[in-house]
Protein backbone atom coordinates (compact mmCIF):
# COMPACT_ATOMS: atom_id res chain seq x y z
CA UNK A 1 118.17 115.34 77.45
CA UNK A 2 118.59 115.43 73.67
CA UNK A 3 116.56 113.11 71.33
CA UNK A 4 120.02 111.27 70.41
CA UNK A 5 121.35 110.46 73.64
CA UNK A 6 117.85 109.17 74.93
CA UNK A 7 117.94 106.34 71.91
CA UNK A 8 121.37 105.81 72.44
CA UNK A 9 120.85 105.26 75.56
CA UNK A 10 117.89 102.68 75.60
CA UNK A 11 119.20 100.89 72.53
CA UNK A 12 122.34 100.63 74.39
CA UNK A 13 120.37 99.31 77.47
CA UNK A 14 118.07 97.42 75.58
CA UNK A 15 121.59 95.59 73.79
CA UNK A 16 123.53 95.13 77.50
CA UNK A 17 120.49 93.51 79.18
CA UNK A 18 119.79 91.41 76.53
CA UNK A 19 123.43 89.69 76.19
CA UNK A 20 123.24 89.63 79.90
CA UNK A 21 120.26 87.58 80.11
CA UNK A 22 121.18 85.67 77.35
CA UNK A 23 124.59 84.55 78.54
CA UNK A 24 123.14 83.99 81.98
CA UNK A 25 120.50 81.86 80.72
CA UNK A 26 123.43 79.79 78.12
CA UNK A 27 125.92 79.80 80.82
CA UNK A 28 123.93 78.49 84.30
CA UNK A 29 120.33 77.35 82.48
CA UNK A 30 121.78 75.02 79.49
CA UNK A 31 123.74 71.96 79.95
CA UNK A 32 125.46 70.49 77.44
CA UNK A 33 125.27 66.82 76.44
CA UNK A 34 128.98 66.93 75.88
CA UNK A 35 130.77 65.83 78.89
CA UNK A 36 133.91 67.31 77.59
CA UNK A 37 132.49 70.89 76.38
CA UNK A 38 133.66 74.28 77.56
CA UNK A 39 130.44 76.14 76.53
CA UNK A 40 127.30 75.06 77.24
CA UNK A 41 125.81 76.82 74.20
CA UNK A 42 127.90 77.00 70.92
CA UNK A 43 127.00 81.08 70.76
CA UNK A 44 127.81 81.89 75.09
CA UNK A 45 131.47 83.52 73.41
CA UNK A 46 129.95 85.71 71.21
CA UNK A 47 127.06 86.64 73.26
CA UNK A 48 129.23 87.44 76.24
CA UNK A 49 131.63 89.37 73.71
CA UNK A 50 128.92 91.46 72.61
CA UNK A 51 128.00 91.94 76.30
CA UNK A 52 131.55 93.21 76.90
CA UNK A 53 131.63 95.60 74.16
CA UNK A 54 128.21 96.79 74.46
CA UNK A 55 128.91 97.85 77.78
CA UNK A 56 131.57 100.71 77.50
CA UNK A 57 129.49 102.24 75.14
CA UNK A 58 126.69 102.08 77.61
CA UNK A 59 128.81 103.72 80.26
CA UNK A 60 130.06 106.20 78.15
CA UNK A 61 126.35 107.40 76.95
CA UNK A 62 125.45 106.69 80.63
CA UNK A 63 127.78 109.42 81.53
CA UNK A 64 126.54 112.00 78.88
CA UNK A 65 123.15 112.03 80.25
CA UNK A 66 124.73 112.07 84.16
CA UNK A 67 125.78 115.57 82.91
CA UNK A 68 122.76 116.43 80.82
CA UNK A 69 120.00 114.97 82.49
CA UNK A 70 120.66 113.50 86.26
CA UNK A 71 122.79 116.45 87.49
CA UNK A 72 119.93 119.06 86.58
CA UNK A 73 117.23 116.69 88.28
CA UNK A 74 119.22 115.92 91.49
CA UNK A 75 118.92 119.96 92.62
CA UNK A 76 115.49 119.61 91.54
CA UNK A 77 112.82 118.61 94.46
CA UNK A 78 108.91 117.19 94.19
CA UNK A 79 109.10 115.66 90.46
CA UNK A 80 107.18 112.38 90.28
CA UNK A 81 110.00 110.48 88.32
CA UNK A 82 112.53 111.01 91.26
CA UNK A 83 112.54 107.71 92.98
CA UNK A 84 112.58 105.42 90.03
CA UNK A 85 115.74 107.65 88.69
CA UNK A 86 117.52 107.07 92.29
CA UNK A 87 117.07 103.57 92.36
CA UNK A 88 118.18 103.54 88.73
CA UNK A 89 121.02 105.23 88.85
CA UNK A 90 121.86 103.04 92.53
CA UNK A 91 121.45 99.96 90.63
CA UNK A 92 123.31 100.87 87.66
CA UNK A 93 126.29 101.82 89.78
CA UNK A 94 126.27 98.67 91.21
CA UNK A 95 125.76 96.59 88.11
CA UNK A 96 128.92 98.98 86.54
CA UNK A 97 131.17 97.94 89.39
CA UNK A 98 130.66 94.56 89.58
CA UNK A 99 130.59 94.14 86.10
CA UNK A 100 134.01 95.80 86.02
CA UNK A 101 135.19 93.63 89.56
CA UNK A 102 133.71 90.35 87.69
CA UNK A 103 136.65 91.13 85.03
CA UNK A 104 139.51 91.96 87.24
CA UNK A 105 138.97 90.19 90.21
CA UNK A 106 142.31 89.45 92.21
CA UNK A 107 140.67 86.40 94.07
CA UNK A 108 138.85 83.72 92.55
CA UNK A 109 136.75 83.32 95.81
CA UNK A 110 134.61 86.63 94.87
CA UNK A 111 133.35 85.50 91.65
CA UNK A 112 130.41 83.83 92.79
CA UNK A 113 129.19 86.87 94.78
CA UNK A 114 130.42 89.17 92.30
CA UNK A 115 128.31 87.11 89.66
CA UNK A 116 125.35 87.24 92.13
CA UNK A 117 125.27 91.57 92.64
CA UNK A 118 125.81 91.97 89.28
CA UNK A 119 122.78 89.47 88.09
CA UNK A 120 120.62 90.93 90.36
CA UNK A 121 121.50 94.85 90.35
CA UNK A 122 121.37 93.91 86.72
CA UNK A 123 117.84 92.31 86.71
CA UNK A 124 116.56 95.34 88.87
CA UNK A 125 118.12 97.91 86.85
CA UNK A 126 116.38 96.68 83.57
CA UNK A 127 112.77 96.65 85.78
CA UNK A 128 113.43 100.00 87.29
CA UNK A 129 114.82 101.72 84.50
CA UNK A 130 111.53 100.47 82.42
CA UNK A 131 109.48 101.56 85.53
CA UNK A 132 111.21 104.65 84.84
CA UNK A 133 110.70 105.10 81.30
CA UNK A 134 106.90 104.20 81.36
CA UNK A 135 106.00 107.05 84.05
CA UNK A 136 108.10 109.59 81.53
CA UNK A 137 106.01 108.46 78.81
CA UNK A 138 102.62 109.06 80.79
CA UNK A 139 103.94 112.39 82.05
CA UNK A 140 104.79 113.60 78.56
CA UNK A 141 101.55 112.74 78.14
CA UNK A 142 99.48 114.66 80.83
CA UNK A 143 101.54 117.73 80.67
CA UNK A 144 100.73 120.69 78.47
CA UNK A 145 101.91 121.20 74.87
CA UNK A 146 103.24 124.48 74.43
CA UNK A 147 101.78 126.41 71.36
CA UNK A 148 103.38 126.67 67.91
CA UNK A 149 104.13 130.51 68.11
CA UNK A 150 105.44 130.30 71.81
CA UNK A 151 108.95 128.97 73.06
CA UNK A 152 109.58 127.80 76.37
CA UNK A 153 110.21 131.30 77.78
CA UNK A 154 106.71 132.22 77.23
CA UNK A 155 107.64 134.61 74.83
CA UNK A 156 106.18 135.04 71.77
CA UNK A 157 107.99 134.00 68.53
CA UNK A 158 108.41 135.93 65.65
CA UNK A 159 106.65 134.71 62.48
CA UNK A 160 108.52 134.90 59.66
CA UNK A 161 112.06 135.45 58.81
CA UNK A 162 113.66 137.47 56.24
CA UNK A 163 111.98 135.94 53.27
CA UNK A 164 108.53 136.18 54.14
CA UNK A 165 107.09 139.13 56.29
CA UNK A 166 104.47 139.12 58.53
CA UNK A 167 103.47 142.20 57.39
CA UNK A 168 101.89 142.58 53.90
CA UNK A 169 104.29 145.12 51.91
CA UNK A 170 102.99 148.92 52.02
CA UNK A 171 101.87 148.88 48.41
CA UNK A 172 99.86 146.05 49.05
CA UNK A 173 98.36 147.61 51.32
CA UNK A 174 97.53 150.62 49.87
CA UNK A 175 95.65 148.85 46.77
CA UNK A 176 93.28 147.37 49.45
């Protein structure tokens, strides 16, 4: 996974779960002293319109790193990030389709279980994913740096390009 698409990513994450929490907690946790108010915070439209738009872009990078990262470490077998990737990617499948389903529901009657999967495949997502992020960091950590003058072939890389030599010149050399 490139350096780009991991920071997308995470920023992405870090913006979708917090306008999801946020417009949970304004929408079921506040009550407003208005009797005759449609919001019960004055920001729940814009935080739930940043939640909307946030997440397409999350999908989007989400599907970038399916190709660059998840399809090479499904063939893959024994790495010790494996189950906190599967249960990430389960629960962000779920929170993408109800999230989606929440929007274009044909029958009012599944809101309120559509609400509840995505809230909690949501809340788990943002735990596992973390979950999954911390053991990366500590792996990164334990495992071996490869030298300066080796790439990740083993092979040995040449020092120098066509500027400097590696070499001193012959008639250097020769005053020696």
């Amino acid at each position: 996974m490139k350096r780009w698409e991991r920071w997308t990513f995470n920023a992405l994450s870090v913006a979708v779960v917090v306008t999801g929490f946020a417009y949970l907690w304004m929408k079921y946790a506040l009550e407003s002293s208005d009797p005759f108010a449609v919001v019960n915070h004055p920001w729940q439209t814009s935080i739930l319109g940043l939640h909307v738009v946030a997440s397409p872009a999350f999908i989007l990078i989400f599907g970038i790193i399916f190709n660059s990262h998840v399809m090479k470490k499904l063939s893959a077998t024994r790495l010790p990030n494996r189950r906190s990737g599967f249960a990430s990617l389960g629960t962000f499948a779920a929170m993408v389709v109800s999230g989606y389903l929440l929007q274009v529901s044909p029958r009012e009657t599944w809101l309120p279980a559509l609400v509840v999967v995505h809230v909690i495949s949501g809340a788990v997502f943002s735990i596992v994913y973390a979950a999954h992020l911390v053991i990366s960091a500590r792996l990164a950590r334990i495992r071996p740096v490869p030298a300066v003058n080796e790439t990740r072939k083993g092979r040995r890389r040449r020092r120098g390009s066509l500027l400097t030599r590696t070499r001193p010149h012959p008639a250097v050399r020769e005053m020696a």
